[in-house]
Protein backbone atom coordinates (compact mmCIF):
# COMPACT_ATOMS: atom_id res chain seq x y z
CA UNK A 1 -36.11 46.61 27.08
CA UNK A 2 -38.28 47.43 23.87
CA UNK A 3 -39.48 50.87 23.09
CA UNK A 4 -42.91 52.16 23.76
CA UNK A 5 -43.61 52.30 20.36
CA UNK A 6 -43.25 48.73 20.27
CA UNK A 7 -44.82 47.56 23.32
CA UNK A 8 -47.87 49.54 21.59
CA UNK A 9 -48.07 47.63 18.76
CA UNK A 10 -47.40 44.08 20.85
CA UNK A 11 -50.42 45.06 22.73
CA UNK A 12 -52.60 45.76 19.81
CA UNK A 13 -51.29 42.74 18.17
CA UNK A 14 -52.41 40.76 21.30
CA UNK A 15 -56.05 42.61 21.57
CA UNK A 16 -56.73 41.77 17.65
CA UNK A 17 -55.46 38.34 17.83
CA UNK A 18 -57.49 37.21 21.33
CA UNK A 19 -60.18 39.42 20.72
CA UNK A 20 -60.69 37.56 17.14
CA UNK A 21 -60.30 34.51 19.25
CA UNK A 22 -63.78 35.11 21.44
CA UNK A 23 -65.97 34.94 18.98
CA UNK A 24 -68.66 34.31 21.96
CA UNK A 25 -67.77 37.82 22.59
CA UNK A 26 -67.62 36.68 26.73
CA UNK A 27 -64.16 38.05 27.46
CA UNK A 28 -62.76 34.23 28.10
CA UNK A 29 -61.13 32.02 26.60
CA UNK A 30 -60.76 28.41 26.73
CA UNK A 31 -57.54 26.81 26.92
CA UNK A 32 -57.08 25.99 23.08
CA UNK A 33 -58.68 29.62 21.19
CA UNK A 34 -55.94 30.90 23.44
CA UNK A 35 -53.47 28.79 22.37
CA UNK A 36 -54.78 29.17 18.58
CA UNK A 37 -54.73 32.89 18.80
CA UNK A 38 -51.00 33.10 20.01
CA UNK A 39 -49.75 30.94 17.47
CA UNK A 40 -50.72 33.74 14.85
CA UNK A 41 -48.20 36.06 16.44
CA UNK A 42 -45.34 34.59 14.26
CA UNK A 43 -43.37 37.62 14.12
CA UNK A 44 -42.34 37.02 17.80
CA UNK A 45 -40.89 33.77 17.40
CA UNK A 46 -42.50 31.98 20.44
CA UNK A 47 -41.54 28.15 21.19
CA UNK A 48 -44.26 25.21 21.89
CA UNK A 49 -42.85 26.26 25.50
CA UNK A 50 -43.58 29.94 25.37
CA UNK A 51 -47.21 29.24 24.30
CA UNK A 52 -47.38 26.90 27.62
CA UNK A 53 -45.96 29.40 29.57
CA UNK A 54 -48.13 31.64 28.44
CA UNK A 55 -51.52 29.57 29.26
CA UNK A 56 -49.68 29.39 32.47
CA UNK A 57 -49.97 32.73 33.20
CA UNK A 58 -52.98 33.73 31.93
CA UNK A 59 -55.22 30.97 33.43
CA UNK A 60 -53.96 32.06 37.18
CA UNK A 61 -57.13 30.12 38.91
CA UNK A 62 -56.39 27.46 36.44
CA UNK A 63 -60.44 26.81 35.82
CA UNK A 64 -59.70 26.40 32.45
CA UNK A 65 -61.04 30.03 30.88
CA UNK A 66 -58.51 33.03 30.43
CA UNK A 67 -60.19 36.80 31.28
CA UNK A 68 -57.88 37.95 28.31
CA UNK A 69 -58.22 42.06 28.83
CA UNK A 70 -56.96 41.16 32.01
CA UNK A 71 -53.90 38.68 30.74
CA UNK A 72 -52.86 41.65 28.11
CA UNK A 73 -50.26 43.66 30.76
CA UNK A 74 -49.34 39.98 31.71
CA UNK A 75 -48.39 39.15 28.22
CA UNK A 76 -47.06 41.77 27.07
CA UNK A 77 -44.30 41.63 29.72
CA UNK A 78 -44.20 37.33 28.97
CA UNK A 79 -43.73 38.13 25.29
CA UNK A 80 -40.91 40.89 26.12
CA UNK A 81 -39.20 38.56 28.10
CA UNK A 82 -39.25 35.52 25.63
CA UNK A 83 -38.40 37.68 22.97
CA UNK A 84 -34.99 39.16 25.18
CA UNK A 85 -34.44 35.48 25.75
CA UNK A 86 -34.62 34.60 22.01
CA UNK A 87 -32.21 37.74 21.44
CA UNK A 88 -29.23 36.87 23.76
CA UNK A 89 -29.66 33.39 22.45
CA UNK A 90 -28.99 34.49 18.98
CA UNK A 91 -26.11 36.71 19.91
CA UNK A 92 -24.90 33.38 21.92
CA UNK A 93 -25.21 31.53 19.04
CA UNK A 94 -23.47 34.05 16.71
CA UNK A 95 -20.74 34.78 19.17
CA UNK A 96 -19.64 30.95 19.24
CA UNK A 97 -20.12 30.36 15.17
CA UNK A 98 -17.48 33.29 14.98
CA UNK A 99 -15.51 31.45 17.26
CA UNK A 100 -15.27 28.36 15.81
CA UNK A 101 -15.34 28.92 12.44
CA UNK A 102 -11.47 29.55 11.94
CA UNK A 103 -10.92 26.47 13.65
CA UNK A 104 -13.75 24.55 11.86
CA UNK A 105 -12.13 25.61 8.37
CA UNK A 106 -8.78 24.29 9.85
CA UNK A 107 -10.40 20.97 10.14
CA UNK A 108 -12.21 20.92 6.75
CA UNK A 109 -9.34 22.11 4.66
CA UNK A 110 -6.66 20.82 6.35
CA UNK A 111 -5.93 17.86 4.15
CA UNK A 112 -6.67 20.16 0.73
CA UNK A 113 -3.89 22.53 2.13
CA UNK A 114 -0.89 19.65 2.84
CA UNK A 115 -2.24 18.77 -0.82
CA UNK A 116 -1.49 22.69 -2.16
CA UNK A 117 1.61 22.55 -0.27
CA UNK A 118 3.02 19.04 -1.88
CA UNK A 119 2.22 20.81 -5.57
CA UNK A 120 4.20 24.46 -4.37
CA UNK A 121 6.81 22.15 -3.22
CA UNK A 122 7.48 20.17 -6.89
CA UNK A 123 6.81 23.26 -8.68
CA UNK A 124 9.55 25.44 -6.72
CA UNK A 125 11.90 22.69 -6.09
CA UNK A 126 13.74 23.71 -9.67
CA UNK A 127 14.45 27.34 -7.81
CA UNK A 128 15.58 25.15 -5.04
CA UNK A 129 17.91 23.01 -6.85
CA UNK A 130 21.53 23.21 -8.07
CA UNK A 131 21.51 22.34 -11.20
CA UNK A 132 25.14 21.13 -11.43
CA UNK A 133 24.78 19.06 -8.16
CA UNK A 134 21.02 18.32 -8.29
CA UNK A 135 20.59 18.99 -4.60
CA UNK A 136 18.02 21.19 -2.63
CA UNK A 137 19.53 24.06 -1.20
CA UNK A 138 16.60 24.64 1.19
CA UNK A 139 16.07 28.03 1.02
CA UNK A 140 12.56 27.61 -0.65
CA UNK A 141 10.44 25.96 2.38
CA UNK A 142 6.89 24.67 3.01
């Protein structure tokens, strides 16, 4: 849940934005100044989806106009919502790059490392070696 301060400024944010939309100064909106205004609000991250969501909601007898002083406790809780949705998904998405990146370096270098080990090999194998009988003792491994 986001702080009061915050829900303040989403719902000034949403007043300047749909109130700049009605610039017939009736209180409605049609379908696509709503749509318009909302894609201004780029700070909040809201999908193609959101946005339709969001028309959704707002035009509840779906005649095609949006009261939007009405819609504005609506929205804010939408936009809260979408925006706790967008924040899990992140974590999500950082919680399984941290899991997979130990085995996704694995993969990558795997071949460069078998290569690193070959060289160690050659270049320890005279510690390794009798030099009277020219074999490997073994002690030295890879």
């Amino acid at each position: 849940m986001q702080s009061p301060r915050f829900i303040k400024t989403l719902e000034r944010a949403l007043i300047q934005i749909l109130d700049e939309a009605d610039t017939e100064r009736t209180g409605e909106l049609g379908y696509n100044e709503f749509y318009n205004a909302f894609k201004k609000l780029e700070n909040y991250n809201l999908s193609e989806n959101d946005l339709r969501t969001l028309l959704a909601i707002a035009d509840e007898n779906s005649n095609g106009k949006i009261t939007w002083k009405e819609f504005i406790p609506f929205g804010i809780n939408a936009v809260q919502v979408f925006l706790e949705r967008n924040k899990q998904a992140a974590k999500r998405s950082q919680d399984d790059k941290q899991i997979l990146k130990p085995d996704l370096l694995k993969v990558l270098y795997e071949g460069e490392i078998k290569k690193i080990g070959i060289i160690m090999q050659k270049r320890f194998e005279v510690y390794d070696t009798d030099p009277e009988t020219k074999k490997h003792s073994g002690l030295i491994t890879f």
